[in-house]
N, C-alpha and C. Protein backbone atom coordinates (compact mmCIF):
# COMPACT_ATOMS: atom_id res chain seq x y z
N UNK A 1 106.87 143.62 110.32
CA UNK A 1 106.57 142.22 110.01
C UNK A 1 107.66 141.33 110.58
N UNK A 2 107.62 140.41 111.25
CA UNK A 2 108.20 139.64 111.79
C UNK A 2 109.08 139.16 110.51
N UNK A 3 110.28 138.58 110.56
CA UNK A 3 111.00 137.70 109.58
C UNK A 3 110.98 136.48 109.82
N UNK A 4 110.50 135.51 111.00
CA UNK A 4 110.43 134.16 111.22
C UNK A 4 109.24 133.93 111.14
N UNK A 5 108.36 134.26 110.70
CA UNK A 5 106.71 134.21 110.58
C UNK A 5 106.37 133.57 109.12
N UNK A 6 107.26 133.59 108.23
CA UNK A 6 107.53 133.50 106.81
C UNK A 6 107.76 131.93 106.95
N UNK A 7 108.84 131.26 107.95
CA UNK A 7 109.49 130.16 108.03
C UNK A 7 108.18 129.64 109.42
N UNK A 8 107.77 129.70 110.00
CA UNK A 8 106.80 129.20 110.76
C UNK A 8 105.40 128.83 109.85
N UNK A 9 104.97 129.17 108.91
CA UNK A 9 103.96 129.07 107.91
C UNK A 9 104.49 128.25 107.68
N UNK A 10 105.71 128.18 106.77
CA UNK A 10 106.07 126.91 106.00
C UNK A 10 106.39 125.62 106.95
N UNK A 11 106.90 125.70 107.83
CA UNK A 11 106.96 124.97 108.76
C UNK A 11 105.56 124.07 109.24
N UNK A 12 104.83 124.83 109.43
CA UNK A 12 103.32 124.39 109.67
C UNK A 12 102.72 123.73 108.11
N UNK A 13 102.94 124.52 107.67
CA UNK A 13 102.40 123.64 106.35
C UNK A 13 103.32 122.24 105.75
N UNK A 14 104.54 122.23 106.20
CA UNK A 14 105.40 120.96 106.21
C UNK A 14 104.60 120.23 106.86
N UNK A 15 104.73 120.44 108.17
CA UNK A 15 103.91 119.22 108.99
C UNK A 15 102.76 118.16 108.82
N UNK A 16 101.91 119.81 108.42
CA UNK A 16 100.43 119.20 107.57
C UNK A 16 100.63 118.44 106.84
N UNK A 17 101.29 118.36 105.71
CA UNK A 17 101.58 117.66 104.66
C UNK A 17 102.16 116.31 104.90
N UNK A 18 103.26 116.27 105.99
CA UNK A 18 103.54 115.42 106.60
C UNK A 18 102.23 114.15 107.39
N UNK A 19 101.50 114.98 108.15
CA UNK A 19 100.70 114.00 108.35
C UNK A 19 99.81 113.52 107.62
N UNK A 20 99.23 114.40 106.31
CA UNK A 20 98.30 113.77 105.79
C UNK A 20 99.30 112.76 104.99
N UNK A 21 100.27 112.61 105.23
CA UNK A 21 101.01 111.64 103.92
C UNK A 21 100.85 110.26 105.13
N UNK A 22 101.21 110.74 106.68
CA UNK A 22 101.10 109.48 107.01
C UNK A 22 99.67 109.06 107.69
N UNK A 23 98.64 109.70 107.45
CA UNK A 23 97.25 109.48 107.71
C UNK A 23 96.85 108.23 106.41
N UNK A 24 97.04 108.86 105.22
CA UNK A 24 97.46 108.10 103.88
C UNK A 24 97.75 106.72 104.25
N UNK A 25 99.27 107.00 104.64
CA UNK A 25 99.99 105.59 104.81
C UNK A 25 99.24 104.30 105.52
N UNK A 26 98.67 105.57 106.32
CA UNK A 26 97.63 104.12 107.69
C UNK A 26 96.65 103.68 107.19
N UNK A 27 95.77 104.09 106.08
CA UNK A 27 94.54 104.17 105.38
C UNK A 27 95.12 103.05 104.29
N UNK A 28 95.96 103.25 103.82
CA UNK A 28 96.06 102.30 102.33
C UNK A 28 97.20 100.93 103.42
N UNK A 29 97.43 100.82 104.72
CA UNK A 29 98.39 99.73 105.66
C UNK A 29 96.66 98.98 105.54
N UNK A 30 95.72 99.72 105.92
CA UNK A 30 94.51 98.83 106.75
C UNK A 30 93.88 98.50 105.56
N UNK A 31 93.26 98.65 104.30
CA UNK A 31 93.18 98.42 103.50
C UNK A 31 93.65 97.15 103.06
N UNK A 32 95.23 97.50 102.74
CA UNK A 32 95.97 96.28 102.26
C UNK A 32 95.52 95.12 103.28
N UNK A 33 95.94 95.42 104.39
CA UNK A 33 95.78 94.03 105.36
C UNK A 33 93.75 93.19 105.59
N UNK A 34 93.08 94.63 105.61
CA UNK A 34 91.48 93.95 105.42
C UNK A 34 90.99 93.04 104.08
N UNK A 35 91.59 93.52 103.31
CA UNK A 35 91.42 93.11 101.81
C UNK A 35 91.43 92.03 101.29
N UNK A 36 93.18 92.16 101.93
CA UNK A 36 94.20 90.57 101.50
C UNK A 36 93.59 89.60 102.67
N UNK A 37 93.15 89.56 103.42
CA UNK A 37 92.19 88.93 104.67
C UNK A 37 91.16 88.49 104.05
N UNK A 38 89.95 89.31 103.76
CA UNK A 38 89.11 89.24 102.58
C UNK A 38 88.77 88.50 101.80
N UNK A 39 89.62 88.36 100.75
CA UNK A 39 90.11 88.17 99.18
C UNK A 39 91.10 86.88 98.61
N UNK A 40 92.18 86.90 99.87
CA UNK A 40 93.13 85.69 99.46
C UNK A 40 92.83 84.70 100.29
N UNK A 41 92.12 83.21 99.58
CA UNK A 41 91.80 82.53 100.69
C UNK A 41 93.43 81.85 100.57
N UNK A 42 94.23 81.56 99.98
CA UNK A 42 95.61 80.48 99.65
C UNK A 42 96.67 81.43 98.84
N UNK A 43 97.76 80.95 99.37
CA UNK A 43 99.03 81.45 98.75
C UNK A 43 98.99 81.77 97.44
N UNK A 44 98.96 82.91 96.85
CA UNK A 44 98.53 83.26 95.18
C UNK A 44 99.89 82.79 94.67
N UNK A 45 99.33 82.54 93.51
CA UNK A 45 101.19 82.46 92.61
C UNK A 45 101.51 83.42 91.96
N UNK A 46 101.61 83.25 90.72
CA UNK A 46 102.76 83.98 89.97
C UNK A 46 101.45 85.23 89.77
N UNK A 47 100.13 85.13 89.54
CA UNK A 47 99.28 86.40 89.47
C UNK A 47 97.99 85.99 90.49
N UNK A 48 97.33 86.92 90.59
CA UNK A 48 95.85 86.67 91.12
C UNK A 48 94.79 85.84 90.37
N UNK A 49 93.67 85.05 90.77
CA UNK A 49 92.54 84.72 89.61
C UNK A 49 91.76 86.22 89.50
N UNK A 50 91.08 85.58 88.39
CA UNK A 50 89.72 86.69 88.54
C UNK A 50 89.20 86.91 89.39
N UNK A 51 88.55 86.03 90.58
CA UNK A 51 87.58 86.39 91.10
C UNK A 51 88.52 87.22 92.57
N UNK A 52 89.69 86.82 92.62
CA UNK A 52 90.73 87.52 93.82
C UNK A 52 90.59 89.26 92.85
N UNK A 53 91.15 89.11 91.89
CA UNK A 53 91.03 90.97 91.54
C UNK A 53 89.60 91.28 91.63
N UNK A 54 88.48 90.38 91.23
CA UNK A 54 87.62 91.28 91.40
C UNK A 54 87.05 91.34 93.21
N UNK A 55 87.37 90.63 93.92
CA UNK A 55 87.37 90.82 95.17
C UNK A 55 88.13 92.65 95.33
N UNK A 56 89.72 91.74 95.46
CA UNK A 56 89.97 93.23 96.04
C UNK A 56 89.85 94.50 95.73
N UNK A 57 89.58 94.51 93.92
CA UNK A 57 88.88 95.71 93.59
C UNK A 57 87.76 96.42 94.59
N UNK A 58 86.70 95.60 95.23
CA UNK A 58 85.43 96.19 95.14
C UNK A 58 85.85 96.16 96.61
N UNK A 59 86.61 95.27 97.18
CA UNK A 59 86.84 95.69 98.85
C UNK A 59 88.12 96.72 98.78
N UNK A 60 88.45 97.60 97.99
CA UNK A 60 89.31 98.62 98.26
C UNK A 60 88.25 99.88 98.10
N UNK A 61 87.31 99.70 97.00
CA UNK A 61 86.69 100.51 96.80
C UNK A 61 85.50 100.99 97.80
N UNK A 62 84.92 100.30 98.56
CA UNK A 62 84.07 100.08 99.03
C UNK A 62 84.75 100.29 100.26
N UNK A 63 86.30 100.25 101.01
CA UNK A 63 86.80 100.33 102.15
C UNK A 63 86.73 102.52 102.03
N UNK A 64 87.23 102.33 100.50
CA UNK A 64 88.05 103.96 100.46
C UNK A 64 86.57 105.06 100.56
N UNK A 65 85.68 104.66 100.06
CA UNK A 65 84.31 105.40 99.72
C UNK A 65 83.38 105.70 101.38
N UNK A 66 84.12 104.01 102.35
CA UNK A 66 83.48 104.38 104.14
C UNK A 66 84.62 105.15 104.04
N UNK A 67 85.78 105.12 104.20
CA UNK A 67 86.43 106.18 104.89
C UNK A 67 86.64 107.72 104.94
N UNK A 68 85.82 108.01 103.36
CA UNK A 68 85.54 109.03 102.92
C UNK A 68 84.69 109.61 103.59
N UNK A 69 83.46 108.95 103.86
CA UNK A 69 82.06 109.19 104.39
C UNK A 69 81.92 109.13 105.92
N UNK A 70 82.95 108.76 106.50
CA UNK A 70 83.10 108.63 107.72
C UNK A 70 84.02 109.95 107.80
N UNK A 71 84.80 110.47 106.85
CA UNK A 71 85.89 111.29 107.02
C UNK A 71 85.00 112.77 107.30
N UNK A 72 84.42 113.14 106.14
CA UNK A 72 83.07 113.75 106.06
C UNK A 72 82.32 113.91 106.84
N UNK A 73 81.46 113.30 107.98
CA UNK A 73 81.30 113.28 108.76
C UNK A 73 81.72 114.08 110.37
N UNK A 74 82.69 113.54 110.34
CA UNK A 74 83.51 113.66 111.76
C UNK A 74 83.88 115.46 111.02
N UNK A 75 84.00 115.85 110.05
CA UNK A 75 84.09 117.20 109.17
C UNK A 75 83.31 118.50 109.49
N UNK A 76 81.69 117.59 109.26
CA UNK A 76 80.49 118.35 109.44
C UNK A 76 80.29 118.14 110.70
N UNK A 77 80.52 117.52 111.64
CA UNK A 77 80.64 117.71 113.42
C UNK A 77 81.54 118.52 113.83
N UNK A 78 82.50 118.77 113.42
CA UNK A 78 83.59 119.86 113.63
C UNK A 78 82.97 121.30 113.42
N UNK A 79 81.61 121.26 112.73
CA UNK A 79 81.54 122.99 112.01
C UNK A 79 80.63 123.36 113.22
């Protein structure tokens, strides 16, 4: 059995982890920026109104649920 084969797994599985953290990062960057585009027509103050949370509620939700389904997708074309 090899002895660097042990540290090449983990290595590979670092990475992975690594990118899905910054696949993540890019997913919840585009989000934030489509949203707040969206949702904030004027400089908010000290909190959001109602109708701004219930905006960006349903445009985060509704962003995260395509990207899922698009993710899915491109998944079942891979098989």
């Amino acid at each position: 059995m090899d002895p660097s084969s042990g540290s090449t797994a983990e290595l590979q599985s670092f990475l992975e982890q690594e990118k899905q953290k910054a696949v993540l990062n890019e997913l919840v960057g585009k989000l934030t920026d489509v949203c707040w585009e969206k949702c904030i027509t004027y400089a908010p103050g000290s909190k959001f109104s109602s109708s701004e949370v219930s905006c960006l509620s349903n445009c985060a939700q509704r962003y995260l649920d395509t990207s899922t389904l698009i993710l899915r997708r491109f998944q079942n074309m891979q098989r």
